[in-house]
C-alpha atoms as a PDB file:
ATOM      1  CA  UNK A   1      71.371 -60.369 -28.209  1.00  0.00           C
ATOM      2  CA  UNK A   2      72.801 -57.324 -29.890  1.00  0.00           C
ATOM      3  CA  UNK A   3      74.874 -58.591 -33.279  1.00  0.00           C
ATOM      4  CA  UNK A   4      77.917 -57.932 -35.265  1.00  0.00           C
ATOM      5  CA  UNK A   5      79.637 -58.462 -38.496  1.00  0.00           C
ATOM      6  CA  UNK A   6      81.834 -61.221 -39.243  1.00  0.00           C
ATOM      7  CA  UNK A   7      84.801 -59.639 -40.656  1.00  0.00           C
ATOM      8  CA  UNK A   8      83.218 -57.941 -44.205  1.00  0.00           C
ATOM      9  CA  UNK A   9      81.010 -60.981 -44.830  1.00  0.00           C
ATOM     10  CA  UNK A  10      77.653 -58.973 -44.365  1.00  0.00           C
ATOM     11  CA  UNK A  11      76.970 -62.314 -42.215  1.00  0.00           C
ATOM     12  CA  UNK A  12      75.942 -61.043 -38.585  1.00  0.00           C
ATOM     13  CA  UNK A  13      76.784 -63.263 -35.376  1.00  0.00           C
ATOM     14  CA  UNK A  14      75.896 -62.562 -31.918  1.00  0.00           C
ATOM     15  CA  UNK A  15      78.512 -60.327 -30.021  1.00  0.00           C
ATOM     16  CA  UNK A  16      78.957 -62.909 -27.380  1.00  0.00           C
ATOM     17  CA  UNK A  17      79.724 -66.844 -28.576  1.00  0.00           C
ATOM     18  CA  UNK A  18      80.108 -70.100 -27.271  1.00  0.00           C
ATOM     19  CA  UNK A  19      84.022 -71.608 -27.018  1.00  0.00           C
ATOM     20  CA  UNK A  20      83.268 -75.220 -27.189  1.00  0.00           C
ATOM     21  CA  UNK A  21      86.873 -76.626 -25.644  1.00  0.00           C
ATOM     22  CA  UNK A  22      85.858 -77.208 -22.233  1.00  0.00           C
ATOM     23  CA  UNK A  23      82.954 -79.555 -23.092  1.00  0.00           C
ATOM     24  CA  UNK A  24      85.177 -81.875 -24.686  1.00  0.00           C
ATOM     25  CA  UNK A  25      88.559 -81.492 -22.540  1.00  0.00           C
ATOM     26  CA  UNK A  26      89.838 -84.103 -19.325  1.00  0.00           C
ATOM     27  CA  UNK A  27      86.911 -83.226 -16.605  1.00  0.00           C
ATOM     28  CA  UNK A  28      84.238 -82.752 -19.206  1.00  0.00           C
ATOM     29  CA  UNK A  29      80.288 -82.742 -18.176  1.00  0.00           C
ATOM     30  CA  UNK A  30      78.303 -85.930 -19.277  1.00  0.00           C
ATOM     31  CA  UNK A  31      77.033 -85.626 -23.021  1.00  0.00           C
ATOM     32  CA  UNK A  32      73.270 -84.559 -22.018  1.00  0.00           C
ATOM     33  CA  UNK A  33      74.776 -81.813 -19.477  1.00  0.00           C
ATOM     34  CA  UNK A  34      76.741 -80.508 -22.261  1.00  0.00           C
ATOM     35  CA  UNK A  35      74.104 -80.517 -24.641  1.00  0.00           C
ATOM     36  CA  UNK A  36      71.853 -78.931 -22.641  1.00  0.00           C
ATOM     37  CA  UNK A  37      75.004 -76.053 -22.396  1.00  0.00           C
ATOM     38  CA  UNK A  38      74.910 -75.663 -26.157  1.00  0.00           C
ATOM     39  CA  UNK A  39      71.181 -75.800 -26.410  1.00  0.00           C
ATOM     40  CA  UNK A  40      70.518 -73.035 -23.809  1.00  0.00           C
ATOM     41  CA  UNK A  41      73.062 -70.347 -25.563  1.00  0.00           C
ATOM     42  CA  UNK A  42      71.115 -70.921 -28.319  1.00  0.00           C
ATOM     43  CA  UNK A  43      67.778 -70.124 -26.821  1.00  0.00           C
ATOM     44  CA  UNK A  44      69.960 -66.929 -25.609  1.00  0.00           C
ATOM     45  CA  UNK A  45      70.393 -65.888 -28.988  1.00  0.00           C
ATOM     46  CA  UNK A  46      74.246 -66.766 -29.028  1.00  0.00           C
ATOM     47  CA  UNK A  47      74.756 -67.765 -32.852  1.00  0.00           C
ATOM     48  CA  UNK A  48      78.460 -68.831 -32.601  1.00  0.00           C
ATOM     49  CA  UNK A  49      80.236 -71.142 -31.492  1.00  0.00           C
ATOM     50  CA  UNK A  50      83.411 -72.170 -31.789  1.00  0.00           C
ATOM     51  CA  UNK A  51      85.236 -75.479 -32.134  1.00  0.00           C
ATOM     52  CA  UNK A  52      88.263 -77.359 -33.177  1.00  0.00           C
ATOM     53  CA  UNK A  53      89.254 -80.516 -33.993  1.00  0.00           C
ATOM     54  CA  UNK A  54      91.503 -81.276 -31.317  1.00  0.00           C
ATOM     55  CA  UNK A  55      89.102 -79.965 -28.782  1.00  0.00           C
ATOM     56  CA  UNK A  56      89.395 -83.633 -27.698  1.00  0.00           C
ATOM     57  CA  UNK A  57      90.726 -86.231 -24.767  1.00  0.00           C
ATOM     58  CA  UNK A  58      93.504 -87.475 -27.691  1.00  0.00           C
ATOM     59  CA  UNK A  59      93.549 -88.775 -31.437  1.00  0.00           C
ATOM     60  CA  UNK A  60      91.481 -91.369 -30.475  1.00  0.00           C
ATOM     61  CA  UNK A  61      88.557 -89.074 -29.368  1.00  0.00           C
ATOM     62  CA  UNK A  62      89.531 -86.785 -32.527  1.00  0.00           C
ATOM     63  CA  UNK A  63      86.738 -84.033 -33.738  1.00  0.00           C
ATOM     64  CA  UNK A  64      84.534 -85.103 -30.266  1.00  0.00           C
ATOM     65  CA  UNK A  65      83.641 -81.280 -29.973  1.00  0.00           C
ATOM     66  CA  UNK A  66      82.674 -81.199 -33.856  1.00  0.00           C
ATOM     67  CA  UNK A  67      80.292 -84.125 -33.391  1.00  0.00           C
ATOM     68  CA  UNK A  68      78.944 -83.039 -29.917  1.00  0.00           C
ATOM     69  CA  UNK A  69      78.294 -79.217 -31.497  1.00  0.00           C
ATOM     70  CA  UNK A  70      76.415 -81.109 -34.301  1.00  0.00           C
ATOM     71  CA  UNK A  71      74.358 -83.110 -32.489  1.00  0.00           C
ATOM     72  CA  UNK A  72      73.229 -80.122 -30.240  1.00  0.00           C
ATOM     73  CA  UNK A  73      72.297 -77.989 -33.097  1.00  0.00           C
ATOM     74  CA  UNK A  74      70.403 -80.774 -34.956  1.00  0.00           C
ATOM     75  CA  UNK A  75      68.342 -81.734 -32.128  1.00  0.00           C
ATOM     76  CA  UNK A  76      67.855 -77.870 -31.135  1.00  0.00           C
ATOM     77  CA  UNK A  77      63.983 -77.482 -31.922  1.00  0.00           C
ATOM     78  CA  UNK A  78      64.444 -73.501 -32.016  1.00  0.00           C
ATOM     79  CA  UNK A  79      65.512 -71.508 -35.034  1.00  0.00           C
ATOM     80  CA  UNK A  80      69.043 -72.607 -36.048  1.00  0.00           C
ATOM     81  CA  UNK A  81      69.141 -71.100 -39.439  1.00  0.00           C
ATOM     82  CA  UNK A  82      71.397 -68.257 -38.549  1.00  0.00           C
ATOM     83  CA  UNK A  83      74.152 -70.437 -36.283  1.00  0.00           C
ATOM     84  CA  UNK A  84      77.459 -70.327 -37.125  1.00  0.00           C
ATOM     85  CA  UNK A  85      79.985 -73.046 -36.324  1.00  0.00           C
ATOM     86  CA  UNK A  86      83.600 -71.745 -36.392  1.00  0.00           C
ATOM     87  CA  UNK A  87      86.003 -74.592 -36.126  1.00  0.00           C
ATOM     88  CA  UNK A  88      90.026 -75.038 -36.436  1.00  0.00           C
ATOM     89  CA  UNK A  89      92.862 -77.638 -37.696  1.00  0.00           C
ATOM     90  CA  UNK A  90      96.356 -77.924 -37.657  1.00  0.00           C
ATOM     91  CA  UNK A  91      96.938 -79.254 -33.940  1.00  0.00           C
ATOM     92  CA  UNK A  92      97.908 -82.637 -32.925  1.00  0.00           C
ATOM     93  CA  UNK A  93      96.302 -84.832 -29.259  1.00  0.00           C
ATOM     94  CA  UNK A  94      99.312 -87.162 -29.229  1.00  0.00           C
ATOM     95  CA  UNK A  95      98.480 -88.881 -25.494  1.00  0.00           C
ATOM     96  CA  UNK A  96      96.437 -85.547 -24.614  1.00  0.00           C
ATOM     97  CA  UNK A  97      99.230 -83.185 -25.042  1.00  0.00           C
ATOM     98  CA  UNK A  98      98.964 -80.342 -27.859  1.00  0.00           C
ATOM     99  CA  UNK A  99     101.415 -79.841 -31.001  1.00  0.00           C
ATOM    100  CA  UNK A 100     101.567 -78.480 -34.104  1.00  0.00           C
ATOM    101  CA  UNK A 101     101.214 -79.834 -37.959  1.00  0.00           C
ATOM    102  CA  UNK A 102     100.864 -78.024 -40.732  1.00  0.00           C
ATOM    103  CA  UNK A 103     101.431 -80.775 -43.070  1.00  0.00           C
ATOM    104  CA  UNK A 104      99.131 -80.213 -45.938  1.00  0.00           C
ATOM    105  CA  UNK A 105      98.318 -83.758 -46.312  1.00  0.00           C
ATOM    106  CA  UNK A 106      96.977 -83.634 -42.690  1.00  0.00           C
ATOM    107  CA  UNK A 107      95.281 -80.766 -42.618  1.00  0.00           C
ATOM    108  CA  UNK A 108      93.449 -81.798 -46.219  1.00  0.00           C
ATOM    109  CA  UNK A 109      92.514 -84.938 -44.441  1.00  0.00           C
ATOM    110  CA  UNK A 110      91.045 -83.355 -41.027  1.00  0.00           C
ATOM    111  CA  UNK A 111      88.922 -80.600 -43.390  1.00  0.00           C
ATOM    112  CA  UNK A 112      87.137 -83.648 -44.780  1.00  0.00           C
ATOM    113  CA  UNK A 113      86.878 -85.148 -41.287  1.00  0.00           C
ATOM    114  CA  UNK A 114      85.490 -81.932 -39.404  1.00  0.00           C
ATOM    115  CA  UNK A 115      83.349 -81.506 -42.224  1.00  0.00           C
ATOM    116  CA  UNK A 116      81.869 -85.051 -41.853  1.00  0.00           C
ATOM    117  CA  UNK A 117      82.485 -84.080 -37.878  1.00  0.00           C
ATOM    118  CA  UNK A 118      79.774 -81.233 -38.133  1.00  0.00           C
ATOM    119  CA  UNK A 119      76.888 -83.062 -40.514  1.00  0.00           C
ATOM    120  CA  UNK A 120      78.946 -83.368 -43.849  1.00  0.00           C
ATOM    121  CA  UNK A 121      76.065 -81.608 -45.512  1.00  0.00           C
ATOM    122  CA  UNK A 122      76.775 -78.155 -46.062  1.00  0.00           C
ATOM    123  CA  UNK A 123      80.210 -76.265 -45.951  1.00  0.00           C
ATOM    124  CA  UNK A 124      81.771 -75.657 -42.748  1.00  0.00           C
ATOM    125  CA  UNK A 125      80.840 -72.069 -41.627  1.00  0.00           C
ATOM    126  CA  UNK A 126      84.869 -70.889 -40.737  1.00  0.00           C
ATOM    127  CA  UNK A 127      87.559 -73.463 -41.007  1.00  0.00           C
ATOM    128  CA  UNK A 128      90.205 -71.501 -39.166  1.00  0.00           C
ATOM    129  CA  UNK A 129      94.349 -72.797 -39.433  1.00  0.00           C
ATOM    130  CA  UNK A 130      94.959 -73.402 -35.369  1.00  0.00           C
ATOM    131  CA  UNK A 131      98.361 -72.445 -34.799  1.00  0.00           C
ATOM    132  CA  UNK A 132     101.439 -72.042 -37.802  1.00  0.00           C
ATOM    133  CA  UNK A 133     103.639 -75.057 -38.206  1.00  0.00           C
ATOM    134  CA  UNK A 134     107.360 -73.460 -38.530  1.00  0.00           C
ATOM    135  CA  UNK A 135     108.301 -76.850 -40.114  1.00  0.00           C
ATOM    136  CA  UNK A 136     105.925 -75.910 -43.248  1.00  0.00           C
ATOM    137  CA  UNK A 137     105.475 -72.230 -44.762  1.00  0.00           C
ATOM    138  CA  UNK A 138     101.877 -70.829 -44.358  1.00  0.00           C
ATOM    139  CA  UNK A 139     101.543 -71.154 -47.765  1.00  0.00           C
ATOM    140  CA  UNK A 140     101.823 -74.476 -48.199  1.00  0.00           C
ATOM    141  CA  UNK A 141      99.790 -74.968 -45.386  1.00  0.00           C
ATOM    142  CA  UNK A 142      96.796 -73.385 -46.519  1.00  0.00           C
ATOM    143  CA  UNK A 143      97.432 -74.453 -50.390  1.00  0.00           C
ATOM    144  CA  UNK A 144      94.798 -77.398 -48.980  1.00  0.00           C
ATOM    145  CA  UNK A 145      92.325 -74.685 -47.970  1.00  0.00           C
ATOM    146  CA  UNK A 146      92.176 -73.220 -50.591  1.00  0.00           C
ATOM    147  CA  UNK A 147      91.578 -75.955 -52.310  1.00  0.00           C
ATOM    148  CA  UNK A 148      88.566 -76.778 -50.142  1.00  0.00           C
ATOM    149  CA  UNK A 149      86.866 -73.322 -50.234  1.00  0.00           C
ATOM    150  CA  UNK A 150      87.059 -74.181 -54.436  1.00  0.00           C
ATOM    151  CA  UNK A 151      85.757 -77.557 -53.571  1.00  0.00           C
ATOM    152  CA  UNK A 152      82.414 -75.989 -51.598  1.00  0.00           C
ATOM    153  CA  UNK A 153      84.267 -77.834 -48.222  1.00  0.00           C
ATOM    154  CA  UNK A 154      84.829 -74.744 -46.328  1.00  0.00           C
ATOM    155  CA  UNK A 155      82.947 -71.348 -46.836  1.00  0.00           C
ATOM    156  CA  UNK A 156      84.851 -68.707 -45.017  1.00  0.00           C
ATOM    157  CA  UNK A 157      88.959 -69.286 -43.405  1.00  0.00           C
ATOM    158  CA  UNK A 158      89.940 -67.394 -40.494  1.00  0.00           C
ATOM    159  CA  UNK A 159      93.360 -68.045 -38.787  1.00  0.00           C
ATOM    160  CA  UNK A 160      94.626 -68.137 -34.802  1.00  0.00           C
ATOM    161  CA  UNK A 161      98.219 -67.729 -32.694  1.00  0.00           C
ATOM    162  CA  UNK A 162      99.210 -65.491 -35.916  1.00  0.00           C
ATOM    163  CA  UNK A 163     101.255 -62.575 -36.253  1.00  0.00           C
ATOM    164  CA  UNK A 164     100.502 -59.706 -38.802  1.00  0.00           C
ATOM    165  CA  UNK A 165     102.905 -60.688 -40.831  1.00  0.00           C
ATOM    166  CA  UNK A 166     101.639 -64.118 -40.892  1.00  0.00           C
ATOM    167  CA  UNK A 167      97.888 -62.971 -41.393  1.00  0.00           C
ATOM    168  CA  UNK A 168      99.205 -60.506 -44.552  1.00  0.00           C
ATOM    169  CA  UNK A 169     100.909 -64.008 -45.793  1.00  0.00           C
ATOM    170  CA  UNK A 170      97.730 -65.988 -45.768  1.00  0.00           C
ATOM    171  CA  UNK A 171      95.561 -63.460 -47.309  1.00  0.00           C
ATOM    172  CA  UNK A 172      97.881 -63.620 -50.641  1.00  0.00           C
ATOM    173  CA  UNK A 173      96.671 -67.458 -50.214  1.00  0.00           C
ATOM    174  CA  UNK A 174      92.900 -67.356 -49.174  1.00  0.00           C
ATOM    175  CA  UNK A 175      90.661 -64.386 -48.055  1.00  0.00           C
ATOM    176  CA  UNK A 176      90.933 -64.391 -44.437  1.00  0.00           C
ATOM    177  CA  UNK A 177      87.586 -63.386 -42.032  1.00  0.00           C
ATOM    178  CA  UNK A 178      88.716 -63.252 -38.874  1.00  0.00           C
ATOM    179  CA  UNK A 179      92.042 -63.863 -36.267  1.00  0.00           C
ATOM    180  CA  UNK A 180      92.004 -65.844 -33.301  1.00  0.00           C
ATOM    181  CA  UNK A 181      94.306 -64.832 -30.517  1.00  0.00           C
ATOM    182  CA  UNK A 182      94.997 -65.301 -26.919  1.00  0.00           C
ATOM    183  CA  UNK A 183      93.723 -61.971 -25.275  1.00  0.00           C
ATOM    184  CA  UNK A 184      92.725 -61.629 -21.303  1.00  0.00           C
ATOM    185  CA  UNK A 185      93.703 -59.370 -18.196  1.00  0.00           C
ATOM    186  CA  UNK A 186      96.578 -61.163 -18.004  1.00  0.00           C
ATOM    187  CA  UNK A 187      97.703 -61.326 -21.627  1.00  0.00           C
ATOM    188  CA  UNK A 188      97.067 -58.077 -23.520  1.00  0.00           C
ATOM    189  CA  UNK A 189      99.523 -58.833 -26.533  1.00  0.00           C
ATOM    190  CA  UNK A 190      97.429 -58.064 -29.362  1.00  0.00           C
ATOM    191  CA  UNK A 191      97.255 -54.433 -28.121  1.00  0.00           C
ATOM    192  CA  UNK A 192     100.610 -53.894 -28.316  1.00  0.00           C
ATOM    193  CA  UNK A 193     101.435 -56.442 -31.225  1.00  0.00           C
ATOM    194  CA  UNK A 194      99.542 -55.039 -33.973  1.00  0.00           C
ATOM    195  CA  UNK A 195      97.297 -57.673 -34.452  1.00  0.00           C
ATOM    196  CA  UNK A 196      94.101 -55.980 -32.905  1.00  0.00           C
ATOM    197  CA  UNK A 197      94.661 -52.348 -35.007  1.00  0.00           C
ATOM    198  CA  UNK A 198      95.376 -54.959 -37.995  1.00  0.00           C
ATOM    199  CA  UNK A 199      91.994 -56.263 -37.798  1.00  0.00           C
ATOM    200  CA  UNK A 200      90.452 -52.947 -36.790  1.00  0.00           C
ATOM    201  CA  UNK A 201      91.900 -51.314 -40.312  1.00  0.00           C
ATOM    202  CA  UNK A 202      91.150 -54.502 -42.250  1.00  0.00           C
ATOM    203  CA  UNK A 203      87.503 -55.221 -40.726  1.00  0.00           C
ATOM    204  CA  UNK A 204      88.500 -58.543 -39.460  1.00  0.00           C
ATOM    205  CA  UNK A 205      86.898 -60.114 -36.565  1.00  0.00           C
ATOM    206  CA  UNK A 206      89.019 -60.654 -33.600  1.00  0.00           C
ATOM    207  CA  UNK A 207      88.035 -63.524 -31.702  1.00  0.00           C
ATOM    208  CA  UNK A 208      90.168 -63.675 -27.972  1.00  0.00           C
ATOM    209  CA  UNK A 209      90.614 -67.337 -27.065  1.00  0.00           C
ATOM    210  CA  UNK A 210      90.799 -67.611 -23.310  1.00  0.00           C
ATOM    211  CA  UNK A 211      88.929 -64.327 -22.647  1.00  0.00           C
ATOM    212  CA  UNK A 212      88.785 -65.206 -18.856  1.00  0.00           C
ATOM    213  CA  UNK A 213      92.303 -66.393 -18.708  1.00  0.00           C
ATOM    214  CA  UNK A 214      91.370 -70.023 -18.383  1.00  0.00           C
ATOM    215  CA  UNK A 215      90.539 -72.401 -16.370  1.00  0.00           C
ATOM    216  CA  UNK A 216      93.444 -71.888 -14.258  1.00  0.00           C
ATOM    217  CA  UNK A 217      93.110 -68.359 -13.586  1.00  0.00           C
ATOM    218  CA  UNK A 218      89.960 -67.935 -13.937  1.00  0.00           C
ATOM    219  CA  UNK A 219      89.281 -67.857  -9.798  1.00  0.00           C
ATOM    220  CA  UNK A 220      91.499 -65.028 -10.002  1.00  0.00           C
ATOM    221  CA  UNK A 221      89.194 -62.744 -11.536  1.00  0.00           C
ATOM    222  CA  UNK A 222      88.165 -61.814  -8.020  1.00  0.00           C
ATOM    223  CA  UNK A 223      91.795 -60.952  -6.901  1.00  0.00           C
ATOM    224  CA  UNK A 224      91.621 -57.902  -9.335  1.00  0.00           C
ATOM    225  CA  UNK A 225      90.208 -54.919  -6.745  1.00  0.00           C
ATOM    226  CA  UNK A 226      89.513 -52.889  -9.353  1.00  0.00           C
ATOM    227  CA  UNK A 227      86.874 -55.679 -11.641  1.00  0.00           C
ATOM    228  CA  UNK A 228      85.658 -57.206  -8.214  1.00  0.00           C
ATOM    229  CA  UNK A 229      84.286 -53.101  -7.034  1.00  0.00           C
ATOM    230  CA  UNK A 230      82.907 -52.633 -10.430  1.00  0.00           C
ATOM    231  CA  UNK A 231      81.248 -56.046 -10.558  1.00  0.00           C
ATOM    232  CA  UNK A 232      79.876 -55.335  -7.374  1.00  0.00           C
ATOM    233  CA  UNK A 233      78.253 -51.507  -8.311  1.00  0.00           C
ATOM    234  CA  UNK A 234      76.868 -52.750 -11.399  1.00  0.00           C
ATOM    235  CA  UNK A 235      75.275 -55.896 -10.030  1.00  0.00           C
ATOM    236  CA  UNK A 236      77.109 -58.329 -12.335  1.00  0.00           C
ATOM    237  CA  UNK A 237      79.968 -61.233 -12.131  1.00  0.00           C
ATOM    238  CA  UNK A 238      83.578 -60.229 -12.336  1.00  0.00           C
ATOM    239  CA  UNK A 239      83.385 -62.923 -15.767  1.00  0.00           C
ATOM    240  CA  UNK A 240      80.440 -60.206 -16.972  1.00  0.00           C
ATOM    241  CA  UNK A 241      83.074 -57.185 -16.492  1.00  0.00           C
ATOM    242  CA  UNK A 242      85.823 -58.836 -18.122  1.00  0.00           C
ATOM    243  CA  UNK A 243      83.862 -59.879 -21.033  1.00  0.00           C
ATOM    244  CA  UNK A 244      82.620 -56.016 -21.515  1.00  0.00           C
ATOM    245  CA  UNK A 245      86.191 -54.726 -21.016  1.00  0.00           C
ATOM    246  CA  UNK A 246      87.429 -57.083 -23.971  1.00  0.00           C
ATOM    247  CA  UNK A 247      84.415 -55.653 -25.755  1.00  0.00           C
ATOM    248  CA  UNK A 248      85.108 -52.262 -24.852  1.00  0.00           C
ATOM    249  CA  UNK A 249      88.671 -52.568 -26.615  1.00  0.00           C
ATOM    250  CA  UNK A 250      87.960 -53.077 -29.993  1.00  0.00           C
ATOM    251  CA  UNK A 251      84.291 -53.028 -32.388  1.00  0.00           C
ATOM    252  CA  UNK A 252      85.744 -55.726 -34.088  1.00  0.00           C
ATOM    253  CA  UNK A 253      86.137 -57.973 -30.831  1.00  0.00           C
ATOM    254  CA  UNK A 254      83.719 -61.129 -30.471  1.00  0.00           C
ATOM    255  CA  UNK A 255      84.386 -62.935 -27.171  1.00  0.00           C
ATOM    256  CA  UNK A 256      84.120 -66.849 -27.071  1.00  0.00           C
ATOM    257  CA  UNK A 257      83.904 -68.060 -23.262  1.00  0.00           C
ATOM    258  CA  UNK A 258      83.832 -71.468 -22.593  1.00  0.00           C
ATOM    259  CA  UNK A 259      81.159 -72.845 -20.121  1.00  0.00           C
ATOM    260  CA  UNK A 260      80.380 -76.164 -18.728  1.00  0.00           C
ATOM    261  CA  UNK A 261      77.434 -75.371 -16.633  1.00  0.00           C
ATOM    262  CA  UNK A 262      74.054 -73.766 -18.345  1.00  0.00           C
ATOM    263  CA  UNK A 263      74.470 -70.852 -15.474  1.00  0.00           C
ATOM    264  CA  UNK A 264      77.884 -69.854 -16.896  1.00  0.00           C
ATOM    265  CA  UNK A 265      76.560 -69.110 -20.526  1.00  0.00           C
ATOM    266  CA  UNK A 266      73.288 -67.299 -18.672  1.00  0.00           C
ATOM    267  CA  UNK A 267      76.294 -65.293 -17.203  1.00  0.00           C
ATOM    268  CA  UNK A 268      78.351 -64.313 -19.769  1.00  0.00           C
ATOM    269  CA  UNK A 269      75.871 -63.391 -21.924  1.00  0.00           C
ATOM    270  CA  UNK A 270      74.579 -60.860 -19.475  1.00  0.00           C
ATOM    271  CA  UNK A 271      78.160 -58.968 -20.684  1.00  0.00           C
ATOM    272  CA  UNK A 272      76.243 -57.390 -23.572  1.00  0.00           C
ATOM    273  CA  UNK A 273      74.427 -55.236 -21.173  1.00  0.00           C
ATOM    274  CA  UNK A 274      77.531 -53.839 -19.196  1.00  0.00           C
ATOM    275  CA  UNK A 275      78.767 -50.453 -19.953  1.00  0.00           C
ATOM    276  CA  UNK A 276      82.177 -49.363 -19.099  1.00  0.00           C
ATOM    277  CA  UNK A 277      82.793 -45.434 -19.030  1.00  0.00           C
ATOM    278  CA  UNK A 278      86.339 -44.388 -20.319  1.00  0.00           C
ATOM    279  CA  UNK A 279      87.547 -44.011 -16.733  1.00  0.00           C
ATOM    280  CA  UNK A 280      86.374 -47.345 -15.904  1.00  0.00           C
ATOM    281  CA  UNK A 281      88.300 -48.877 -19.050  1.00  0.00           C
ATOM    282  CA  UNK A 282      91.446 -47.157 -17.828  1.00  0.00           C
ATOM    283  CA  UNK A 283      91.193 -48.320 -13.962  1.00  0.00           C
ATOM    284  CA  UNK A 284      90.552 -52.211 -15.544  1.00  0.00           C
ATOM    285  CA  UNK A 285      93.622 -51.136 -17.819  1.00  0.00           C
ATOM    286  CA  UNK A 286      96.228 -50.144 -15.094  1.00  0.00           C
ATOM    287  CA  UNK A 287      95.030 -53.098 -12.526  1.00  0.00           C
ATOM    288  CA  UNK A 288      96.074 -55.443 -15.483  1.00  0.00           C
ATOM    289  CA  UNK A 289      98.651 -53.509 -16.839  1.00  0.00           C
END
């Protein structure tokens, strides 16, 4: 598994990693199945993953993701020295929908609980603010942060659904490793926002949630002429083209899919191998346009 930087840590990860959400969302596989998901990217030399706290059915199933990552890793009998978790706070499950708070209070409170979540023994790897809370400045959000990268709670902070402007904001607060964005075929925002030459210029890892548009668009990989042809001449998926386009965009660009099946991550992970010539990049770029 080739490896990269994350952000100006010296730390390497491996260029592909593991998004935990779908092994903890409505329709997820059994614990064991899931597990064995976690386990098996692992043995593929995948060294992060990346979680949340409200990867979750609802509050009462709070930091299920956390704990299920944990368990994985502990009872992994590989190496597991050089795994890093990357996890996130600051959204709400209230009856399985999705909102916002940026209360400091809160997010002090769910620090402590992901870092119980994920063994409650050593730091947690990245504790990354999930989306700002416009009823609470960034600053005071991530006053609590702060507080627990002093405290030896969190080691590095990355942030996710932020603008430049917000991510210049909460490095006067905390240094700031990495930015987590939507970024797929059908949302290329962060190419035209700033964000991705941001974290180019300031050697900050870009990490694109939903890399293969989600689980609702995902079928529609195929639909795209243009991936399906070059999936087919270099012997790969259409997930495997995607994955090397995103790759292709930016040094500083880590994909995260999600998988729910042990073939999925054998997939994806094939991505690493997939080179895209500048013409190729530019036929992807105009289908998606």
């Amino acid at each position: 598994m080739e490896s990269k930087h994350l952000g100006n840590t010296g730390i390497l990860i491996s260029a592909i990693g593991l998004g935990g959400m779908p092994l903890s969302l409505t329709g997820r596989p059994p614990e064991n199945d899931a597990i064995s998901v976690i386990q098996r990217a692992l043995d593929l030399g995948v060294t992060f993953i990346d979680s949340a706290d409200a990867y979750c059915l609802d509050e009462s199933d709070k930091h299920h993701n956390e704990k299920l990552i944990a368990k994985a890793i502990q009872e992994y009998s590989g190496n597991k020295n050089n795994v890093v978790v990357a996890t996130k706070g600051g959204l709400m499950r209230p009856n399985g929908s999705w909102a916002r708070n940026g209360n400091p209070k809160h997010l002090r409170e769910t620090i402590r609980g992901s870092f119980e979540a994920l063994g409650g023994e050593k730091a947690i790897d990245v504790w990354q603010y999930h989306a700002p809370d416009p009823d609470y400045s960034i600053e005071e959000s991530l006053a609590p942060v702060k507080e627990a990268v002093k405290s030896g709670l969190i080691r590095f902070v990355g942030v996710s659904n932020f603008s430049v402007e917000q991510i210049k904001r909460a490095r006067n607060v905390v240094e700031v490793v990495s930015v987590q964005n939507q970024y797929n075929p059908w949302y290329r925002q962060p190419e035209f926002d700033g964000v991705l030459e941001y974290c180019e210029r300031e050697t900050l890892t870009f990490l694109p949630w939903s890399p293969l548009g989600g689980s609702r668009r995902v079928k529609s990989l195929k639909e795209f002429t243009v991936i399906a042809n070059l999936a087919q001449e270099k012997e790969v998926s259409v997930y495997c083209i995607v994955l090397a386009w995103l790759r292709a965009k930016s040094s500083c660009i880590v994909p995260i899919p999600g998988a729910t099946k042990v073939s999925s991550i054998e997939d994806s992970v094939q991505a690493v191998k997939v080179k895209l010539t500048a013409e190729e990049m530019g036929q992807i770029d105009k289908a998606t346009a």
